[in-house]
Protein backbone atom coordinates (compact mmCIF):
# COMPACT_ATOMS: atom_id res chain seq x y z
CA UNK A 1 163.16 3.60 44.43
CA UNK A 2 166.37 4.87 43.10
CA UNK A 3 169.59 2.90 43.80
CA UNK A 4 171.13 6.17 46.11
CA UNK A 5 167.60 6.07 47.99
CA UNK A 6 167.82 2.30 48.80
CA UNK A 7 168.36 1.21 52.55
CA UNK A 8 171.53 -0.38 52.91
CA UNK A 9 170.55 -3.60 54.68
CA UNK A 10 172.66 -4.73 57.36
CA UNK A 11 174.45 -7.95 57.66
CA UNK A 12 172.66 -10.49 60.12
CA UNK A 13 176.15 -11.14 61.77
CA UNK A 14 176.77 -7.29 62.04
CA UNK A 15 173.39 -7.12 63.79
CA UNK A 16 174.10 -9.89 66.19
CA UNK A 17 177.98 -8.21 67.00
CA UNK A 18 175.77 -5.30 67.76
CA UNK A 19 173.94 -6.46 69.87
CA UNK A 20 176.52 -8.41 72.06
CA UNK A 21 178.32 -5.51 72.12
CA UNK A 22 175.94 -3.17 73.65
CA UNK A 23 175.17 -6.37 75.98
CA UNK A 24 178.63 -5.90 77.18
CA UNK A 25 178.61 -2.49 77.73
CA UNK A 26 175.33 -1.93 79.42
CA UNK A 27 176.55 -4.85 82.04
CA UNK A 28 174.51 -8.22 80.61
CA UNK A 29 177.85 -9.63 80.10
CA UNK A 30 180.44 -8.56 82.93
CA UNK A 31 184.15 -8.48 81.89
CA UNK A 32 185.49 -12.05 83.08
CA UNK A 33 182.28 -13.92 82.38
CA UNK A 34 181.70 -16.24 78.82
CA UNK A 35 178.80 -15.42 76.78
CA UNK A 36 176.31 -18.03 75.92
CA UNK A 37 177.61 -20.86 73.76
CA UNK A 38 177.40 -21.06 69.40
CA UNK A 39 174.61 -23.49 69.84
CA UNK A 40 172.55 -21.12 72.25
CA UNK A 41 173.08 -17.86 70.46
CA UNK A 42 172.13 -19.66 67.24
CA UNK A 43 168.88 -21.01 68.83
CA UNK A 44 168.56 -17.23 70.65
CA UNK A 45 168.70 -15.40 66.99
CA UNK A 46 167.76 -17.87 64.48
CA UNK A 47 170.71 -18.12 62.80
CA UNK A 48 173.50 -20.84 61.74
CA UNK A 49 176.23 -20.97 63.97
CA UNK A 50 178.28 -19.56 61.04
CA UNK A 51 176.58 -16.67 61.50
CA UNK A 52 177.02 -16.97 64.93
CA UNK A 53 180.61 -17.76 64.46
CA UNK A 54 181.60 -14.42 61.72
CA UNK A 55 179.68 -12.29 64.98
CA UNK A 56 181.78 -13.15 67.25
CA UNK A 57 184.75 -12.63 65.24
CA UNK A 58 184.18 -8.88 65.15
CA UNK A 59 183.89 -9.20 68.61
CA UNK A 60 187.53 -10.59 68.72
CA UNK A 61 188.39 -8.26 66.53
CA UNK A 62 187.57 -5.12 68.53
CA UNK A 63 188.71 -7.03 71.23
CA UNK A 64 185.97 -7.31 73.68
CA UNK A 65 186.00 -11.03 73.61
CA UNK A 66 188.65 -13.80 73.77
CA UNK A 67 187.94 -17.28 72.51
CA UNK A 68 189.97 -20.37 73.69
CA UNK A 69 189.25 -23.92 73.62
CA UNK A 70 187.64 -25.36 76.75
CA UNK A 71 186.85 -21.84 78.04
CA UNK A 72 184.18 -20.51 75.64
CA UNK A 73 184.22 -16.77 74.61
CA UNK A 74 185.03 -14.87 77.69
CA UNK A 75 184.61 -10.77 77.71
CA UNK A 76 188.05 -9.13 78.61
CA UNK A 77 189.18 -5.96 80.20
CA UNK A 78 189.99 -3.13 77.47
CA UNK A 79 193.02 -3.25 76.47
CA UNK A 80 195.94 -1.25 77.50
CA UNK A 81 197.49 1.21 74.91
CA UNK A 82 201.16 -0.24 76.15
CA UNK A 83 201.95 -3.48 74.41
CA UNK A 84 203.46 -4.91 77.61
CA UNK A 85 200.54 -4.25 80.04
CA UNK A 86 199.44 -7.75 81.30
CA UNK A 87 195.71 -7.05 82.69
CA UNK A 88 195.01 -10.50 83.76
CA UNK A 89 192.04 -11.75 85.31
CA UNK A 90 192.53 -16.03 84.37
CA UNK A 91 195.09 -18.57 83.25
CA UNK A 92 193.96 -17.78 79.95
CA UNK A 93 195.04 -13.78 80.36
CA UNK A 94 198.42 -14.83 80.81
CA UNK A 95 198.83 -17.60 77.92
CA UNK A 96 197.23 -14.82 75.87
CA UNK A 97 199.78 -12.03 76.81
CA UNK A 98 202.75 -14.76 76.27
CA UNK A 99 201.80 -14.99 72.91
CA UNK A 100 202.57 -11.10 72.21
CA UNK A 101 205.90 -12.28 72.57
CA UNK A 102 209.02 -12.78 70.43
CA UNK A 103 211.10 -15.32 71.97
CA UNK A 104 214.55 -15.25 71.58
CA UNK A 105 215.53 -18.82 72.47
CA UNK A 106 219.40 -19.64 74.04
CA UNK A 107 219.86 -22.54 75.57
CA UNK A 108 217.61 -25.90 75.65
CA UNK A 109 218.82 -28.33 77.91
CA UNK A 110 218.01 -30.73 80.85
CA UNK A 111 219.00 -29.40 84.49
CA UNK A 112 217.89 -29.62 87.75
CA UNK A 113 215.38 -26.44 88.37
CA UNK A 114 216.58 -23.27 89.70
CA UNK A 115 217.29 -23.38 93.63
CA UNK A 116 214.87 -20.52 94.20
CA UNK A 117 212.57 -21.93 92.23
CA UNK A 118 212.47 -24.82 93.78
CA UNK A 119 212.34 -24.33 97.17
CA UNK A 120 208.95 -22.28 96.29
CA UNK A 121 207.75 -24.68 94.44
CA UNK A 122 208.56 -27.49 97.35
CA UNK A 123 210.06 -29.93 94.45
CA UNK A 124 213.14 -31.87 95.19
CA UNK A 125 216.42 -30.01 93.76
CA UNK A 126 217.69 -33.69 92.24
CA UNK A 127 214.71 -33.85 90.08
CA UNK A 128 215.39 -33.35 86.21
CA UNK A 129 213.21 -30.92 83.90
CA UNK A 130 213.37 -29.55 80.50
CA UNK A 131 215.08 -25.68 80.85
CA UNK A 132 214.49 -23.43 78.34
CA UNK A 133 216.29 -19.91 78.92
CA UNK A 134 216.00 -16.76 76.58
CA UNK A 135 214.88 -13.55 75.64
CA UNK A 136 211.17 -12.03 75.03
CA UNK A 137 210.10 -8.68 73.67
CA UNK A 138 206.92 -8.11 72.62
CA UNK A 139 205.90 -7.88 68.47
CA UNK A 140 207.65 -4.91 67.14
CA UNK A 141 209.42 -3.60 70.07
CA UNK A 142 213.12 -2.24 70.13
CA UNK A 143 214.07 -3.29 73.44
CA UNK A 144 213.85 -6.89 75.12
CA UNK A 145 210.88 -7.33 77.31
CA UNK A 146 212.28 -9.67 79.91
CA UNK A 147 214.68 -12.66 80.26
CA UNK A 148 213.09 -15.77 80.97
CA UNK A 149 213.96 -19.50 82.33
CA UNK A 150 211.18 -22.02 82.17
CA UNK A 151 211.21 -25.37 83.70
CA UNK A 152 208.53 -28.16 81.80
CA UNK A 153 208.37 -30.85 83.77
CA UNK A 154 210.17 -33.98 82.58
CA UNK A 155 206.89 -36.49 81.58
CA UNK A 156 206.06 -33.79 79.31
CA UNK A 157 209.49 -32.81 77.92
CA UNK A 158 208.68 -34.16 74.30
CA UNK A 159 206.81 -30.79 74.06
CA UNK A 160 210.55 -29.18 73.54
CA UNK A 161 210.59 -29.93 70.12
CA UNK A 162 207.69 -27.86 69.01
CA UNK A 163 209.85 -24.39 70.54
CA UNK A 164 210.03 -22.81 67.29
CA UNK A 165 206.19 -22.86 67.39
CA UNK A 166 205.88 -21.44 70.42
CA UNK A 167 206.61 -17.67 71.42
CA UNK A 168 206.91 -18.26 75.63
CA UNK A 169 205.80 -20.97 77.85
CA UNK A 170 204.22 -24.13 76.27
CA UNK A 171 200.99 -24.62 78.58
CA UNK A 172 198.71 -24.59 75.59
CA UNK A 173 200.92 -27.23 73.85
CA UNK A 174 201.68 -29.47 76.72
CA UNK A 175 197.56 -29.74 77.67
CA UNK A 176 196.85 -30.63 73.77
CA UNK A 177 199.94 -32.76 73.17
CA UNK A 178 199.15 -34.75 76.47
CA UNK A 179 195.83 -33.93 77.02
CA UNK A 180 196.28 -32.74 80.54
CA UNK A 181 194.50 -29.30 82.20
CA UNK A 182 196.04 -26.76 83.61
CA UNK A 183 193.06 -25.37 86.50
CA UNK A 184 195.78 -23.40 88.48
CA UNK A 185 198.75 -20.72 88.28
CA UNK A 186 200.55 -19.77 91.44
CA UNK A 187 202.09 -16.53 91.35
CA UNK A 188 204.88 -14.88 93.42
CA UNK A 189 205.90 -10.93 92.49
CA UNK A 190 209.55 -9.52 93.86
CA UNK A 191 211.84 -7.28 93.11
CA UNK A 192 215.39 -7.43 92.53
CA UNK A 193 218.49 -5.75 91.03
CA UNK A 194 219.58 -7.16 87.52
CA UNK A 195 223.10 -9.47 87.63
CA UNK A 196 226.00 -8.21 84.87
CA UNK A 197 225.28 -11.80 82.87
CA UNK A 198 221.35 -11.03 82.49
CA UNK A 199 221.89 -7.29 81.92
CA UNK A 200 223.46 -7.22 78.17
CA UNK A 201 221.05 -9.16 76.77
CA UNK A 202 218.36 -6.77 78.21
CA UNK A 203 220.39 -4.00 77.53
CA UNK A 204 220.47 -2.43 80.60
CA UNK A 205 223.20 -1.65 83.04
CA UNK A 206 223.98 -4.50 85.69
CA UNK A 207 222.26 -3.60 88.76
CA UNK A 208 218.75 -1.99 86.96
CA UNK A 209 215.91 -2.55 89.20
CA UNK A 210 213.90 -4.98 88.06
CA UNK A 211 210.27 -7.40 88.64
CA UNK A 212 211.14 -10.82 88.93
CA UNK A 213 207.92 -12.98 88.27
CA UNK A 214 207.96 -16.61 89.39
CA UNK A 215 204.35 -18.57 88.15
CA UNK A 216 203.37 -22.29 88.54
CA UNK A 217 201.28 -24.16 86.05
CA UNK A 218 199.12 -26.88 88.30
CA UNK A 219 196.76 -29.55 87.06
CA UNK A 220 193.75 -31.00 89.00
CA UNK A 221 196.31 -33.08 91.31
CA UNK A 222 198.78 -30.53 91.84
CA UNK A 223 201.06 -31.65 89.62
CA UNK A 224 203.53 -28.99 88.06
CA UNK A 225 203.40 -28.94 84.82
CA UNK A 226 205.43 -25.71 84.02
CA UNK A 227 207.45 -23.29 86.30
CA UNK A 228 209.21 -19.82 85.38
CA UNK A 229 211.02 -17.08 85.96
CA UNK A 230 210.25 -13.66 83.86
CA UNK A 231 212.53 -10.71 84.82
CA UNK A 232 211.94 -7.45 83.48
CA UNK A 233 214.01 -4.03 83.53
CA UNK A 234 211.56 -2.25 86.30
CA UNK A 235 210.57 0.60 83.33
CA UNK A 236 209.20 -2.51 80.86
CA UNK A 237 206.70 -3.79 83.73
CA UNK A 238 202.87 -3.23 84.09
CA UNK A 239 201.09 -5.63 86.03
CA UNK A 240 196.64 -5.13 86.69
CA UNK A 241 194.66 -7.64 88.50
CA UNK A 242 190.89 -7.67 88.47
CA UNK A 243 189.15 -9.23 91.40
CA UNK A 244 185.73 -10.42 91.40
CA UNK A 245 183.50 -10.45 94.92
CA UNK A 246 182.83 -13.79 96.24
CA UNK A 247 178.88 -14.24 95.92
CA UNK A 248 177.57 -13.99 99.60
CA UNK A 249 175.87 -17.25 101.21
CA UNK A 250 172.72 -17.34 101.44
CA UNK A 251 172.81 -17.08 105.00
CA UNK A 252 173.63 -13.44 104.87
């Protein structure tokens, strides 16, 4: 057979991407759910796990999957054309869309948390944390994203000095540094008008509209971990939510 007749074999890996791919879109694997672990899909398709590993890859690559430590490879929403669209269905969501950021940092210091803050938090105003104030746009952009104050709490304020790693809040850091899990984020949404002090460094005028974020990092225990405040120019903000039904008890 001549070289231009041959069959152009395809790549085991490419075959197995394939496959998960059109296991994703026919329903197999629902956005929000993990796929079967390296050790299982090797055993499922014969392969190494490096294969497995270079498949799933191109899957992160076309971005139907994300892949973070502890949580396996979990299938995501598709992605938004608008670079700051958070569609976030986990913890994980968010610490990926933080990560899209440039962080402009301006001031590093130990304060007592902000008053709002802290009365929705329920933590004592006397109590000291690690505050780290600044500016975020996302990769590429023109015009800042949002301002934001974060408050790390204080046994875990040694985390401060990798900031220059870091493009937004350090949950990822602070849960390998000290080898504590974050399980829950409390969220509060509101709107407000941007103060003359925040508004040049957004570039806005004072007084924009704007979506003022407020989101708790909780371990097991309920301890806070991490607390801040994002505040965007109304016209930068895009928020989704997807919401899963309960499964029904067996009694129904």
């Amino acid at each position: 057979m001549s070289p231009a007749k041959a069959k152009v074999v395809e790549a085991r890996y490419a075959q197995i991407a394939r496959d998960l791919k059109e296991k994703i879109a026919n329903g197999t694997y629902p956005v929000g759910t993990s796929l079967p672990t390296e050790e299982k899909l090797s055993e499922r398709y014969a392969v190494s796990r490096n294969t497995v590993r270079e498949a799933l890859r191109q899957l992160r690559e076309t971005n139907l999957v994300a892949s973070r430590r502890r949580a396996g490879t979990v299938v995501v929403p598709p992605q938004s054309s608008d670079s700051n669209f958070l569609h976030a269905m986990s913890i994980n969501d968010v610490v990926n869309f933080s990560e899209r950021w440039e962080f402009d940092t301006l001031s590093v210091k130990t304060s007592s948390i902000n008053q709002k803050l802290g009365a929705w938090l329920g933590v004592p105003g006397k109590l000291q944390w690690l505050s780290v104030c600044g500016v975020s746009r996302t990769k590429g952009a023109t015009l800042p994203e949002c301002w934001i104050e974060y408050y790390i709490n204080q046994e875990y304020s040694a985390v401060g000095r990798l900031l220059n790693r870091y493009p937004g809040p350090l949950i990822t850091a602070i849960e390998d540094m000290f080898g504590v899990h974050v399980v829950e984020l409390n969220q509060d949404i509101s709107a407000a008008l941007i103060p003359p002090e925040m508004a040049a460094k957004l570039e806005v005028k004072a007084g924009t509209p704007a979506i003022v974020v407020r989101r708790a990092c909780r371990t097991a225990d309920g301890k806070i971990v991490e607390a801040f405040i994002e505040t965007y120019p109304a016209p930068r903000f895009r928020y989704s939510v997807t919401l899963r039904r309960a499964k029904a008890s067996h009694g129904r």
